[in-house]
PDB file of N, CA and C in Angstrom:
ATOM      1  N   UNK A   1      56.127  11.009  56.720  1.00  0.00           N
ATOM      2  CA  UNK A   1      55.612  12.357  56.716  1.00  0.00           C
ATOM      3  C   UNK A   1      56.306  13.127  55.595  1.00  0.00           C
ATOM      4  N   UNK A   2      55.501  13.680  54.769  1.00  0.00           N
ATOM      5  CA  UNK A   2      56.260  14.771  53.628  1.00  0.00           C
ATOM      6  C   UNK A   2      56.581  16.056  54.340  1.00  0.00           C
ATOM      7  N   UNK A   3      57.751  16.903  53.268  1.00  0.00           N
ATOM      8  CA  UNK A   3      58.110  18.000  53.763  1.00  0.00           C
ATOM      9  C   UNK A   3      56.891  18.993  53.949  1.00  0.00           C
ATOM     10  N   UNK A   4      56.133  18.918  53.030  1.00  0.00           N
ATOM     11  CA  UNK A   4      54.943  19.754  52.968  1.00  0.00           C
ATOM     12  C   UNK A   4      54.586  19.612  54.176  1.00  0.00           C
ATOM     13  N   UNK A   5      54.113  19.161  54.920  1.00  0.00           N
ATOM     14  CA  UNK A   5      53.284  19.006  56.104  1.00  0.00           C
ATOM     15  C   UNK A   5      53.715  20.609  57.307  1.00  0.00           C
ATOM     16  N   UNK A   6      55.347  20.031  57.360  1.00  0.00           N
ATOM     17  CA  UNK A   6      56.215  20.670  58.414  1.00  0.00           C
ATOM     18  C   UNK A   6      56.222  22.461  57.860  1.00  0.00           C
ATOM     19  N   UNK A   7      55.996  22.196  56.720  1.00  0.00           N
ATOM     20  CA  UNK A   7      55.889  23.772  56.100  1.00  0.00           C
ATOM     21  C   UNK A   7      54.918  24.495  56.160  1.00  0.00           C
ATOM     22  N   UNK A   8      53.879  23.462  55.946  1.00  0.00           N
ATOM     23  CA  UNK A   8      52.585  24.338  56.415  1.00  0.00           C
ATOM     24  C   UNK A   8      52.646  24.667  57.947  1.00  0.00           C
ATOM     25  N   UNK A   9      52.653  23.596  59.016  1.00  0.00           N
ATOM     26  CA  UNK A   9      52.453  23.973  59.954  1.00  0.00           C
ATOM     27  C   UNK A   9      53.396  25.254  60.581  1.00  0.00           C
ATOM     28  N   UNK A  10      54.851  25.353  60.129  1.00  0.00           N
ATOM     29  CA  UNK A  10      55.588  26.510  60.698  1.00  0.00           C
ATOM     30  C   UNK A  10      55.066  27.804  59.855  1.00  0.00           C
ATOM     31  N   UNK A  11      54.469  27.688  58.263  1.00  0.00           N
ATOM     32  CA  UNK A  11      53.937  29.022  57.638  1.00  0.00           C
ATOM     33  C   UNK A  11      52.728  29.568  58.995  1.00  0.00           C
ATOM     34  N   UNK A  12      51.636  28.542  59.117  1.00  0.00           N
ATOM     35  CA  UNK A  12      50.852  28.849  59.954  1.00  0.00           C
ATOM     36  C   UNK A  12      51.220  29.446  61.355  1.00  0.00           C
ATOM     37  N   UNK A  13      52.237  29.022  61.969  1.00  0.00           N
ATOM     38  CA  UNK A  13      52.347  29.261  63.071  1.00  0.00           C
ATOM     39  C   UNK A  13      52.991  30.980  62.897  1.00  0.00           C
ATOM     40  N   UNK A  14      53.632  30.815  62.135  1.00  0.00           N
ATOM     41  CA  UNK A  14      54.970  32.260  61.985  1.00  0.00           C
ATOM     42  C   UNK A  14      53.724  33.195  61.311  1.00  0.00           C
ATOM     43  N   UNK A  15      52.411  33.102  60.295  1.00  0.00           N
ATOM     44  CA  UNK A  15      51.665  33.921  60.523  1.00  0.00           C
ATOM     45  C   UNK A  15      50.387  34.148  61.662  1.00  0.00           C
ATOM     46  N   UNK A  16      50.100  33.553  62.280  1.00  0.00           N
ATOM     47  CA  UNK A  16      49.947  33.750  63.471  1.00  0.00           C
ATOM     48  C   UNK A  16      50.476  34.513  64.674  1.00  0.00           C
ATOM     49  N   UNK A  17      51.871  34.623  64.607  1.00  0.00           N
ATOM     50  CA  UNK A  17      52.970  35.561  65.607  1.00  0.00           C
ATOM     51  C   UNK A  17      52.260  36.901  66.002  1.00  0.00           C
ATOM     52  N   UNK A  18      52.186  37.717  64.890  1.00  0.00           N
ATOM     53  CA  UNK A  18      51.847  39.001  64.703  1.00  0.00           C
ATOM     54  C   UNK A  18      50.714  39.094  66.114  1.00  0.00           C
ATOM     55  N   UNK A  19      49.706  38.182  65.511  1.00  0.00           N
ATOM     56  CA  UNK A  19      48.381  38.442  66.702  1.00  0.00           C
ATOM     57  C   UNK A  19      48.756  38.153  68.151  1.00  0.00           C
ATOM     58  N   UNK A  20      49.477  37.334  68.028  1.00  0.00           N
ATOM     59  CA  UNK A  20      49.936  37.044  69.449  1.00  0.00           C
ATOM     60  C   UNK A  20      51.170  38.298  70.366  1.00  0.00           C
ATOM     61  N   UNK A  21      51.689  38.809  69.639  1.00  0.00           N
ATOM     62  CA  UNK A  21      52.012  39.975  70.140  1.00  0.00           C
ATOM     63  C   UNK A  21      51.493  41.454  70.192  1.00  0.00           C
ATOM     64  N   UNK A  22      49.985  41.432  69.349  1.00  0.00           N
ATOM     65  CA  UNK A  22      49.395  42.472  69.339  1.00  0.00           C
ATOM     66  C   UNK A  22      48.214  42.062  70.796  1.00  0.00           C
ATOM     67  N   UNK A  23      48.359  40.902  70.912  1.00  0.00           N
ATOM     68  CA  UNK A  23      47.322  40.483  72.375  1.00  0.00           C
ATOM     69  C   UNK A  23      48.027  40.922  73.508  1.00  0.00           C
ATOM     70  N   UNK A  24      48.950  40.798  73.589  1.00  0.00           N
ATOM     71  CA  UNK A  24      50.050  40.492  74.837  1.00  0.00           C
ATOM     72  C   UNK A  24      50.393  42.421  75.017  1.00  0.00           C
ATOM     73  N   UNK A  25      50.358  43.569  74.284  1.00  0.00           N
ATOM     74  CA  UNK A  25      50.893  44.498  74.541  1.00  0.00           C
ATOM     75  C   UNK A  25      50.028  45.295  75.388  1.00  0.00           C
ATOM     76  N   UNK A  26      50.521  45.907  76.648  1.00  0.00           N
ATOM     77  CA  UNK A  26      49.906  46.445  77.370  1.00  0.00           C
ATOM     78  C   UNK A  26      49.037  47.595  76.900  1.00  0.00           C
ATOM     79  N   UNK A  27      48.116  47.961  77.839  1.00  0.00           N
ATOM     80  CA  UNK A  27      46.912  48.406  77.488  1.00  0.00           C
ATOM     81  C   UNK A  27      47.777  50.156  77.393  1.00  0.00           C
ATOM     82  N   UNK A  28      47.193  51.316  76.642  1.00  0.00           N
ATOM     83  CA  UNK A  28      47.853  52.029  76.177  1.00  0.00           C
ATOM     84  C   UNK A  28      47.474  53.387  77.632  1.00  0.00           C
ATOM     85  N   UNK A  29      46.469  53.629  77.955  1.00  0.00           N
ATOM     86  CA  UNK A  29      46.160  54.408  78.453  1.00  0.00           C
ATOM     87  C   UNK A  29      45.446  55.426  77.717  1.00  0.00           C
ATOM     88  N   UNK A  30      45.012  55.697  76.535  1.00  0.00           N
ATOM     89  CA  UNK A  30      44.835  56.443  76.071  1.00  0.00           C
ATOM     90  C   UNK A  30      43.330  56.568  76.276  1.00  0.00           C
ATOM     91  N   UNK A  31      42.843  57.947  75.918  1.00  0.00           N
ATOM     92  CA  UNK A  31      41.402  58.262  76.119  1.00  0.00           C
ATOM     93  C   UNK A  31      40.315  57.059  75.403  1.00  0.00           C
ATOM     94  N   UNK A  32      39.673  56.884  75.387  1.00  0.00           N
ATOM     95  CA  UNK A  32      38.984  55.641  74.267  1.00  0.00           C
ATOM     96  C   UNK A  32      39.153  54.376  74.220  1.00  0.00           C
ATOM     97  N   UNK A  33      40.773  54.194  74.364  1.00  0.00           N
ATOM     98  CA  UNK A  33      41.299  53.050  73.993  1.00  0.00           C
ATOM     99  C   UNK A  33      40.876  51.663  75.239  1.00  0.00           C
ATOM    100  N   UNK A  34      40.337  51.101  74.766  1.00  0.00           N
ATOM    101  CA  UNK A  34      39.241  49.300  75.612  1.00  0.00           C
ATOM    102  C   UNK A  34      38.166  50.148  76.261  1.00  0.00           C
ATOM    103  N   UNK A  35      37.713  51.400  76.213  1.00  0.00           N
ATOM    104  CA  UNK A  35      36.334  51.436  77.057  1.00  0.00           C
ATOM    105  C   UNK A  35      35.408  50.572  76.463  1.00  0.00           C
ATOM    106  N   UNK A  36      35.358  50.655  75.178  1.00  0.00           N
ATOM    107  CA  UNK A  36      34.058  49.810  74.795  1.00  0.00           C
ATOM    108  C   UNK A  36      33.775  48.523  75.283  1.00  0.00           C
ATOM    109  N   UNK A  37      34.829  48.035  74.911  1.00  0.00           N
ATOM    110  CA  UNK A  37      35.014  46.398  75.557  1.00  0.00           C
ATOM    111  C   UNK A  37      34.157  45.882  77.125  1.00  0.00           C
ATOM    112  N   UNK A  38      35.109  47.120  77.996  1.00  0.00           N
ATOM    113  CA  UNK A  38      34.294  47.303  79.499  1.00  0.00           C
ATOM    114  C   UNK A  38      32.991  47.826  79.792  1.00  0.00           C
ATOM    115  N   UNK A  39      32.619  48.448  78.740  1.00  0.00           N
ATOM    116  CA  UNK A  39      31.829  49.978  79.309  1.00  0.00           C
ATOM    117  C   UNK A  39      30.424  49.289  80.245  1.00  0.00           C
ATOM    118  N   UNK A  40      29.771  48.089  80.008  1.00  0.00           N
ATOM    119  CA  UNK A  40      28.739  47.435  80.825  1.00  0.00           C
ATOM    120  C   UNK A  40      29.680  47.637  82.230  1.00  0.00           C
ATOM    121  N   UNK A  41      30.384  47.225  82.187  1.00  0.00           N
ATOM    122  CA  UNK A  41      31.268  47.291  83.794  1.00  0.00           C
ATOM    123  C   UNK A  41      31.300  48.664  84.409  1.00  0.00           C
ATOM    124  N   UNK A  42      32.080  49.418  83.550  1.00  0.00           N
ATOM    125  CA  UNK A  42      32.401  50.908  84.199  1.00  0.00           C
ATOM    126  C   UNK A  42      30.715  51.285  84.615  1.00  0.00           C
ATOM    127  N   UNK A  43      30.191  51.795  84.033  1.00  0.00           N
ATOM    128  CA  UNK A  43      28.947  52.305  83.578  1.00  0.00           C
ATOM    129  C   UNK A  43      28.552  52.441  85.437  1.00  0.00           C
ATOM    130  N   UNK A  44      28.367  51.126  86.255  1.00  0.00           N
ATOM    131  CA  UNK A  44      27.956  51.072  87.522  1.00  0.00           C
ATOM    132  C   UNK A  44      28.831  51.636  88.653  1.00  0.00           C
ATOM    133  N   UNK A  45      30.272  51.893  88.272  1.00  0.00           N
ATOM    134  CA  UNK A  45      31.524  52.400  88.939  1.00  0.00           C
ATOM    135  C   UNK A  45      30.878  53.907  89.792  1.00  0.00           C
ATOM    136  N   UNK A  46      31.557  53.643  91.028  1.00  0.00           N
ATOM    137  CA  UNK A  46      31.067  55.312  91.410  1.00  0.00           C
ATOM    138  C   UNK A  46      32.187  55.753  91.971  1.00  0.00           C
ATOM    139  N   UNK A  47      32.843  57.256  92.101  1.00  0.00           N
ATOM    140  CA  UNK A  47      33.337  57.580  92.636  1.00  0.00           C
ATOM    141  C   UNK A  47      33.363  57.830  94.443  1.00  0.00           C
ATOM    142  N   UNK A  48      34.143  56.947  94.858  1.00  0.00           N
ATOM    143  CA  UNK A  48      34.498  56.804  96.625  1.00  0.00           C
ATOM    144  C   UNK A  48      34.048  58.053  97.145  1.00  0.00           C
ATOM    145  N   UNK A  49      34.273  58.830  97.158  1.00  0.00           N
ATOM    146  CA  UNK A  49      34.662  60.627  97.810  1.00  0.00           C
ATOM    147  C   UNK A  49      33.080  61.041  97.660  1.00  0.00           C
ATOM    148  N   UNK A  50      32.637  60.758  96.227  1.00  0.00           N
ATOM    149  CA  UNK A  50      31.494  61.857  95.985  1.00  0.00           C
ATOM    150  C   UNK A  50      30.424  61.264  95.965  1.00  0.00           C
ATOM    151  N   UNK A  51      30.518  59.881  95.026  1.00  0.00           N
ATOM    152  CA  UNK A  51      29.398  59.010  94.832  1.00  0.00           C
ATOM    153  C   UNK A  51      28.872  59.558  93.483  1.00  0.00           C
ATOM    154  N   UNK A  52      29.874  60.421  92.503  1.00  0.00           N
ATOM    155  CA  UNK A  52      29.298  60.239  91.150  1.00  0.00           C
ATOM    156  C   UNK A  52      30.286  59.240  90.600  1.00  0.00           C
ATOM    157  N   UNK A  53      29.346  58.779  89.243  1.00  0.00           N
ATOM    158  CA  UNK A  53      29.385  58.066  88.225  1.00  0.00           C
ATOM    159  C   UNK A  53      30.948  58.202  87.978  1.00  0.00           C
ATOM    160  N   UNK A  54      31.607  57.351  87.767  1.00  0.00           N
ATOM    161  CA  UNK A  54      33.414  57.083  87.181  1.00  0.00           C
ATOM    162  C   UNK A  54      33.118  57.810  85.702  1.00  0.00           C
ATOM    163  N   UNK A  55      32.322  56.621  85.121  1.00  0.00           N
ATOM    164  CA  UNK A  55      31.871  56.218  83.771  1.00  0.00           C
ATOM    165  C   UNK A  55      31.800  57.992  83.324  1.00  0.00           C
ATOM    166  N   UNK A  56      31.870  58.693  82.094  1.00  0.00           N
ATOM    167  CA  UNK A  56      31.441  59.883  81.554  1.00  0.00           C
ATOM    168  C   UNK A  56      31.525  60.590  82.640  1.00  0.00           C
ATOM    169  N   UNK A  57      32.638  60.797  83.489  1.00  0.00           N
ATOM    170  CA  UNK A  57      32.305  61.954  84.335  1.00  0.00           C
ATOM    171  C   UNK A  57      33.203  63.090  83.482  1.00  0.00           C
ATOM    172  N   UNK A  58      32.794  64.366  83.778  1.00  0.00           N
ATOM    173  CA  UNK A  58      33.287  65.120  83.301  1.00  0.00           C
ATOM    174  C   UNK A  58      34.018  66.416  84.239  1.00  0.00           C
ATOM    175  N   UNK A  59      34.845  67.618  83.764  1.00  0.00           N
ATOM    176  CA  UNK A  59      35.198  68.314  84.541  1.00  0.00           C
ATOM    177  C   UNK A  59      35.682  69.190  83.569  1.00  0.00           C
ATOM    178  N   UNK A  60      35.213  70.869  84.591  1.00  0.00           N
ATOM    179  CA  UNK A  60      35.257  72.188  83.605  1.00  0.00           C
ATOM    180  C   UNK A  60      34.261  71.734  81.706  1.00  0.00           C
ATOM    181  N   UNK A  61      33.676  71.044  82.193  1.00  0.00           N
ATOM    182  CA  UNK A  61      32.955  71.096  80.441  1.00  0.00           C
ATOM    183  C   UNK A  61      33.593  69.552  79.834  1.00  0.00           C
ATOM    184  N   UNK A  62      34.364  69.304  80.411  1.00  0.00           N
ATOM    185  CA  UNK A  62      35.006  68.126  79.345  1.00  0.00           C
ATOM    186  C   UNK A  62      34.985  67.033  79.939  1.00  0.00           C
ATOM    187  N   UNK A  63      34.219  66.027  79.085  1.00  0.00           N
ATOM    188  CA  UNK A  63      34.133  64.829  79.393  1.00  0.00           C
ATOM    189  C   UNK A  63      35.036  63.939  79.363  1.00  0.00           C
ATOM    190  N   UNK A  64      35.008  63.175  80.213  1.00  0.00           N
ATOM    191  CA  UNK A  64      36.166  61.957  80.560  1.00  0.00           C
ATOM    192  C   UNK A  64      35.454  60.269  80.019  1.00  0.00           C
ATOM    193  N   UNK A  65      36.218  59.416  80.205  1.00  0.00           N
ATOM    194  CA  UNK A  65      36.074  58.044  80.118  1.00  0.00           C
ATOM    195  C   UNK A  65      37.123  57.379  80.754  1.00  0.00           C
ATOM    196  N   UNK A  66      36.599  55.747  81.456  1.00  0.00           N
ATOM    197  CA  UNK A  66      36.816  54.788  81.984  1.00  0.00           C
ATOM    198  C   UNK A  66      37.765  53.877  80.868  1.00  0.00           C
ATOM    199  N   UNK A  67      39.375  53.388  80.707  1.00  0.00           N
ATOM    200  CA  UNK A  67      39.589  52.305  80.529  1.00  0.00           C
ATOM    201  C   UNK A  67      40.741  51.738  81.262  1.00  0.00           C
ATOM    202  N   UNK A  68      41.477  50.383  80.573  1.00  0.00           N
ATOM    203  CA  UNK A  68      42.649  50.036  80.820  1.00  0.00           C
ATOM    204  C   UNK A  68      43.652  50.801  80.952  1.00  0.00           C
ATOM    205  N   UNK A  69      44.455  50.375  82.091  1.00  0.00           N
ATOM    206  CA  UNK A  69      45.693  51.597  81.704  1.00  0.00           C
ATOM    207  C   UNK A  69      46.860  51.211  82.668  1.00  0.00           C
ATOM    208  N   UNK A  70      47.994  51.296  82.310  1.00  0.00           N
ATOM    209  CA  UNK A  70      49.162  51.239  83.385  1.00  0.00           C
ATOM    210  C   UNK A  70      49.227  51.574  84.495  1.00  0.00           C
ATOM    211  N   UNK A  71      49.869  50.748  84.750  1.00  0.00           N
ATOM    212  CA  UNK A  71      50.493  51.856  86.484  1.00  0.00           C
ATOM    213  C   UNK A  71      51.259  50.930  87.389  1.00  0.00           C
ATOM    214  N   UNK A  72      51.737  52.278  88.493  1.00  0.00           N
ATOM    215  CA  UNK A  72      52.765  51.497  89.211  1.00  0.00           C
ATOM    216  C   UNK A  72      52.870  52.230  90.563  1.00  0.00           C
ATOM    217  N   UNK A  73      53.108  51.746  91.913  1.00  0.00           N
ATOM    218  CA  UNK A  73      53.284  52.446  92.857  1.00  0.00           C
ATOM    219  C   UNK A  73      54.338  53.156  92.947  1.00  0.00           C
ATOM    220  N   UNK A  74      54.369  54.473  93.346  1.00  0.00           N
ATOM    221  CA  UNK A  74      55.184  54.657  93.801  1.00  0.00           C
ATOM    222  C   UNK A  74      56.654  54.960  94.825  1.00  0.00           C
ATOM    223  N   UNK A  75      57.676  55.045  95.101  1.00  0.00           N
ATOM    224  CA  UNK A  75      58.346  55.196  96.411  1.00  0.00           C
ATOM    225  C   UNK A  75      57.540  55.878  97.437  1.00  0.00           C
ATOM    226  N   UNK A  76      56.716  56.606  97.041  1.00  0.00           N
ATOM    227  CA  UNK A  76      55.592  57.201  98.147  1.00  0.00           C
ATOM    228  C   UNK A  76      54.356  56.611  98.466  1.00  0.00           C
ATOM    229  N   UNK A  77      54.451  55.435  98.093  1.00  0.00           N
ATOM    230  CA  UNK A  77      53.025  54.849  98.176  1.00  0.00           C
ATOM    231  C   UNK A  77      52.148  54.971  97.644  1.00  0.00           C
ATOM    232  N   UNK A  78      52.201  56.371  96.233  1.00  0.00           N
ATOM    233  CA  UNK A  78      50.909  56.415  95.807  1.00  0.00           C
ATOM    234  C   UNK A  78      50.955  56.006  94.316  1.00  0.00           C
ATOM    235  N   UNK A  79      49.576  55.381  93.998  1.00  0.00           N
ATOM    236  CA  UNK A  79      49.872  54.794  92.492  1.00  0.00           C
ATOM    237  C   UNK A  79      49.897  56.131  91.658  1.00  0.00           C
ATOM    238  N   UNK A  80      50.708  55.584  90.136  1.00  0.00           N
ATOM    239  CA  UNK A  80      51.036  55.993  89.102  1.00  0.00           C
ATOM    240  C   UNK A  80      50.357  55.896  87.781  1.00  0.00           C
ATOM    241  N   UNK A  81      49.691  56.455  87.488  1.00  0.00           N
ATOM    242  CA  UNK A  81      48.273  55.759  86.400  1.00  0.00           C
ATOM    243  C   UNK A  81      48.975  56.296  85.063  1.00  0.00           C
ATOM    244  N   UNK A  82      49.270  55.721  83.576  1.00  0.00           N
ATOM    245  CA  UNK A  82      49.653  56.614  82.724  1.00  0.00           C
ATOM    246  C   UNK A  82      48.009  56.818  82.178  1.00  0.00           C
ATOM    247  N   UNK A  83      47.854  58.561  81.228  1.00  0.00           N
ATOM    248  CA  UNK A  83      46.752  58.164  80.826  1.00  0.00           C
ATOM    249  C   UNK A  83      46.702  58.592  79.739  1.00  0.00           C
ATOM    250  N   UNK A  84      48.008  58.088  78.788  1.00  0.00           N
ATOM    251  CA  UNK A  84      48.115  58.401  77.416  1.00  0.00           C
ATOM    252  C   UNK A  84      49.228  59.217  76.608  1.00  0.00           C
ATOM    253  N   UNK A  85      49.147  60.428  78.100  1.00  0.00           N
ATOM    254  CA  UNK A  85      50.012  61.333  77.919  1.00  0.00           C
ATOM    255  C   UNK A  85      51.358  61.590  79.100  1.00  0.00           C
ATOM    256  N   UNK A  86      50.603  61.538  80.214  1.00  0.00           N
ATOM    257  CA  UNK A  86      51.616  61.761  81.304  1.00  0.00           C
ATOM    258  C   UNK A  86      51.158  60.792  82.299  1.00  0.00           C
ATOM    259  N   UNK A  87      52.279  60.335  83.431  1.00  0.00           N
ATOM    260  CA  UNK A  87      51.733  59.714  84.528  1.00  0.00           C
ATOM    261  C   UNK A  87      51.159  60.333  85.597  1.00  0.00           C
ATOM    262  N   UNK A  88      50.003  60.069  85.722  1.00  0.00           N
ATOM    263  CA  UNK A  88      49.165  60.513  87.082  1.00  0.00           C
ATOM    264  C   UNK A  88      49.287  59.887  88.255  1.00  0.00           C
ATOM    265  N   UNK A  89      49.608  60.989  88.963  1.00  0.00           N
ATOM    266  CA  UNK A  89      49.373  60.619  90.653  1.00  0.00           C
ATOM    267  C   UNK A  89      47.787  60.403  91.254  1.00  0.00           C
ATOM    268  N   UNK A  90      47.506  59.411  91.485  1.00  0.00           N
ATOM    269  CA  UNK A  90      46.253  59.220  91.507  1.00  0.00           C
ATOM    270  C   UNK A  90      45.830  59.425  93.277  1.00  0.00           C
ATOM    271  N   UNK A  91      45.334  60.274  93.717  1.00  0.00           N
ATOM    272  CA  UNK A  91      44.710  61.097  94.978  1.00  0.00           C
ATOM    273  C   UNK A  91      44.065  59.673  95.605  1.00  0.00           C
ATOM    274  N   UNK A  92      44.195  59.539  96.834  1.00  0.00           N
ATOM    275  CA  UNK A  92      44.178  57.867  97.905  1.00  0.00           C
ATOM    276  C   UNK A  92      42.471  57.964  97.908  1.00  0.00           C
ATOM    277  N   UNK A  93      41.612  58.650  97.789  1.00  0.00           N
ATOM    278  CA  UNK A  93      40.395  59.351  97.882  1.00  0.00           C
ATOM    279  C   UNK A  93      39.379  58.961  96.356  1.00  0.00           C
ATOM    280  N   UNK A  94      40.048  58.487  95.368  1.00  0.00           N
ATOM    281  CA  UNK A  94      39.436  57.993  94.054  1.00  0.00           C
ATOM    282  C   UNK A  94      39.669  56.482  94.230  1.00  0.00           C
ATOM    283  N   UNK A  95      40.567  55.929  95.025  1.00  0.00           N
ATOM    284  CA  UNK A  95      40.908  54.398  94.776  1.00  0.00           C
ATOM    285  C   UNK A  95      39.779  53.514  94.983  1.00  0.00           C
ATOM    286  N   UNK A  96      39.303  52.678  94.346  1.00  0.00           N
ATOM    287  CA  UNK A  96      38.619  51.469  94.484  1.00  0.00           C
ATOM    288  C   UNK A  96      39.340  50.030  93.965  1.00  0.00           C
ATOM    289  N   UNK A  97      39.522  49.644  94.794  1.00  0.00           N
ATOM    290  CA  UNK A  97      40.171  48.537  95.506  1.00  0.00           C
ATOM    291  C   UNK A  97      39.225  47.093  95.120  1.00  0.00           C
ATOM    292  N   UNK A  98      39.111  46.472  93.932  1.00  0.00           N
ATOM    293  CA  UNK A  98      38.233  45.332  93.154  1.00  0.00           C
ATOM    294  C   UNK A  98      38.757  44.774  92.108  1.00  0.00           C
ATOM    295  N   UNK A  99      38.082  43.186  92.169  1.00  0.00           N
ATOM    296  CA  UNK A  99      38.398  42.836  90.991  1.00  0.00           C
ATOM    297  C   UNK A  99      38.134  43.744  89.814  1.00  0.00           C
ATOM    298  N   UNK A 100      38.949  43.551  88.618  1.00  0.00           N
ATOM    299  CA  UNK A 100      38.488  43.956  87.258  1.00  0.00           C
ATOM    300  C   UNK A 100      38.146  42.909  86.221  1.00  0.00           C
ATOM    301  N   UNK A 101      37.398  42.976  85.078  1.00  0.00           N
ATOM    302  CA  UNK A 101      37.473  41.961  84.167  1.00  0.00           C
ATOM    303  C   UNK A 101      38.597  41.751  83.344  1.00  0.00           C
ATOM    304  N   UNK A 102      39.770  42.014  83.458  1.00  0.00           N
ATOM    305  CA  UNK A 102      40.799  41.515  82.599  1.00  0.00           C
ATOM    306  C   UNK A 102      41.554  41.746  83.655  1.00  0.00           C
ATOM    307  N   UNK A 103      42.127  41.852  84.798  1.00  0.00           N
ATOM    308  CA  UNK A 103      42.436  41.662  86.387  1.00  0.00           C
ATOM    309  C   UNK A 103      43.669  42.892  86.058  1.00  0.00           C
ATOM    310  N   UNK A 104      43.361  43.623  85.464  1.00  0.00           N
ATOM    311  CA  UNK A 104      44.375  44.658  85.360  1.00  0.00           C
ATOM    312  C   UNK A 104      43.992  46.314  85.964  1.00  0.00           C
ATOM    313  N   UNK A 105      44.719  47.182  85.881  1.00  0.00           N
ATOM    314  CA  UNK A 105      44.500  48.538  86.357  1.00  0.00           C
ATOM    315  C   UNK A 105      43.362  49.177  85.433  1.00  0.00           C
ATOM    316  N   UNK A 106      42.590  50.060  86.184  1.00  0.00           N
ATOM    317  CA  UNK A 106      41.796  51.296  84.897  1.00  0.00           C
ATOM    318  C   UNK A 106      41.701  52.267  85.762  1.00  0.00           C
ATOM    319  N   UNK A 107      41.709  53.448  84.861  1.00  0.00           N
ATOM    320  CA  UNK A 107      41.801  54.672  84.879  1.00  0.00           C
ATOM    321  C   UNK A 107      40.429  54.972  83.753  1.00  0.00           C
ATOM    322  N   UNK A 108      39.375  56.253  85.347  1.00  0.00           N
ATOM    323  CA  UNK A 108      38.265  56.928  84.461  1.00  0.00           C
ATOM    324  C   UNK A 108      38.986  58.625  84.740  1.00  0.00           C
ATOM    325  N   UNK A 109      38.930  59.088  83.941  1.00  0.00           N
ATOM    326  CA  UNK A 109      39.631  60.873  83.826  1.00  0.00           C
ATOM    327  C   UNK A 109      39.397  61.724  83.240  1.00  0.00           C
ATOM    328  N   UNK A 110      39.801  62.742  82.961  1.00  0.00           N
ATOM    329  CA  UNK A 110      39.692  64.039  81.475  1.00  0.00           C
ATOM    330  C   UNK A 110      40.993  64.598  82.252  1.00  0.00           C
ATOM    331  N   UNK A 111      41.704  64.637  81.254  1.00  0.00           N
ATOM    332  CA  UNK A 111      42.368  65.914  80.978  1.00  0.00           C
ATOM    333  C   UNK A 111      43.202  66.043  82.399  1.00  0.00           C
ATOM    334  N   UNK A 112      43.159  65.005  83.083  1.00  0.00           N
ATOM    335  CA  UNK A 112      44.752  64.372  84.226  1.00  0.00           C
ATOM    336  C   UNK A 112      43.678  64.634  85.310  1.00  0.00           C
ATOM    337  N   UNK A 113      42.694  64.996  85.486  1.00  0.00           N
ATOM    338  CA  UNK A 113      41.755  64.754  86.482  1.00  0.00           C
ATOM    339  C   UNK A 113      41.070  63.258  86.510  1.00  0.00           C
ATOM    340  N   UNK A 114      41.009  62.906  87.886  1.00  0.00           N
ATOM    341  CA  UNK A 114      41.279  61.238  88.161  1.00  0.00           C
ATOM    342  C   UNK A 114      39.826  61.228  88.658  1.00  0.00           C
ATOM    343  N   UNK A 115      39.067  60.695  88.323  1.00  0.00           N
ATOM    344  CA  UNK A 115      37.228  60.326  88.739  1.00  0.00           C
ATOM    345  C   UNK A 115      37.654  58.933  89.347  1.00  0.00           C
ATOM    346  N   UNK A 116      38.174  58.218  88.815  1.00  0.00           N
ATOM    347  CA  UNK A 116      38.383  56.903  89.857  1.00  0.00           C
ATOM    348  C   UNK A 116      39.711  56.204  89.146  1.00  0.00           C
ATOM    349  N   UNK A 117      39.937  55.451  90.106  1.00  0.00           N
ATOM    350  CA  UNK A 117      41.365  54.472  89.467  1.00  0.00           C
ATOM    351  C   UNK A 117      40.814  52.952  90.384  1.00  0.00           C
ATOM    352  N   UNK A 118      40.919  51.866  89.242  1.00  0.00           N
ATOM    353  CA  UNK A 118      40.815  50.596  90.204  1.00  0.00           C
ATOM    354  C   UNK A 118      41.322  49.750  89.930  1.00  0.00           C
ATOM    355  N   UNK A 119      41.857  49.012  90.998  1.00  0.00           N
ATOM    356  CA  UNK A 119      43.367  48.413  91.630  1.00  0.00           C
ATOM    357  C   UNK A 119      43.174  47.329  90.760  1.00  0.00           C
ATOM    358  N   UNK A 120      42.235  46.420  90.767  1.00  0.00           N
ATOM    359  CA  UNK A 120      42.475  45.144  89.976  1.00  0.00           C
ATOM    360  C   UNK A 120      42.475  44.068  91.241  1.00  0.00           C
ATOM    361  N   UNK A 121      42.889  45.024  91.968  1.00  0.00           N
ATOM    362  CA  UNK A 121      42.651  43.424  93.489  1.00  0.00           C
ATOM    363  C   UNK A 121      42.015  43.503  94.438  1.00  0.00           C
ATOM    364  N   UNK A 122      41.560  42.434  95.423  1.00  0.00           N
ATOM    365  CA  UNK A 122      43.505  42.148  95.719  1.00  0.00           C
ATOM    366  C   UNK A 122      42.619  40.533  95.590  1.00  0.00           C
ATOM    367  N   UNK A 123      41.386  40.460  95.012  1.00  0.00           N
ATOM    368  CA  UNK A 123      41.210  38.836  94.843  1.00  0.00           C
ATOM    369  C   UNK A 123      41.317  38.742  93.241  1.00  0.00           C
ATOM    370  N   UNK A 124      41.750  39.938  91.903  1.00  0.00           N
ATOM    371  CA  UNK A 124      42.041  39.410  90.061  1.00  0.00           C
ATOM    372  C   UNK A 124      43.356  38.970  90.097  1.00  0.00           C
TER     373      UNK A 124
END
C-alpha cells in the first residue's frame, strides 16, 4: 500500500468532520428554523384545548410557526421549551403527547405564546 492512499483517506475523512458536527447540533429553537423540513407534518397538528391549527397560529396580530426545539422538564413537572429567546413554560393544556419525525421535541408559538408543544413520545 502507498502513502498516498492513507492520505487521501484521512484528508477525506477530516474534511468531512465539519458536516458531521453541523448534523449532530441541536435544533435551535428559533422562529423558522426546520419548519420547512416538517411543515407537511405540522400543517395537520391541532391544538388540545381549542382545536385550532398549531401550524400558523397566530396571537394579538402575530403569527407564529411550528418547529424543532429544546426542552426539558422541570422540578415541577412542567416542560421547558426554549424558543430562541427564552425558556417557556409550556401550560399541561397545549401538550400533545406523539411520535415526531425526527423523535425529538417541537414547539408551535409567537412571541412566548405556546399553540402546542409535542413530546416526541412515548413510542419516537
Amino acid at each position: 500500500m502507498s502513502v498516498r492512499l492513507p492520505i487521501v483517506i484521512l484528508s477525506a475523512v477530516l474534511g468531512l468532520w465539519p458536516l458531521a458536527l453541523v448534523a449532530q447540533q441541536p435544533p435551535s429553537g428559533r422562529h423558522g428554523d426546520g419548519h420547512a423540513q416538517h411543515h407537511d407534518w405540522y400543517k395537520d397538528l391541532r391544538q388540545p384545548d381549542v382545536g385550532l391549527s398549531c401550524c400558523n397560529g397566530s396571537a394579538d396580530g402575530k403569527n407564529g410557526d411550528c418547529r424543532p426545539a429544546p426542552s426539558y422538564m422541570g422540578d415541577d413537572g412542567l416542560y421547558r421549551v426554549w424558543d430562541g429567546r427564552d425558556w417557556l413554560v409550556v401550560p399541561k393544556s397545549k401538550i400533545i403527547t406523539m411520535p415526531t419525525p425526527d423523535r425529538g421535541t417541537h414547539l408551535c408559538e409567537t412571541y412566548g405564546k405556546v399553540f402546542c408543544f409535542i413530546t416526541g413520545g412515548p413510542s419516537s
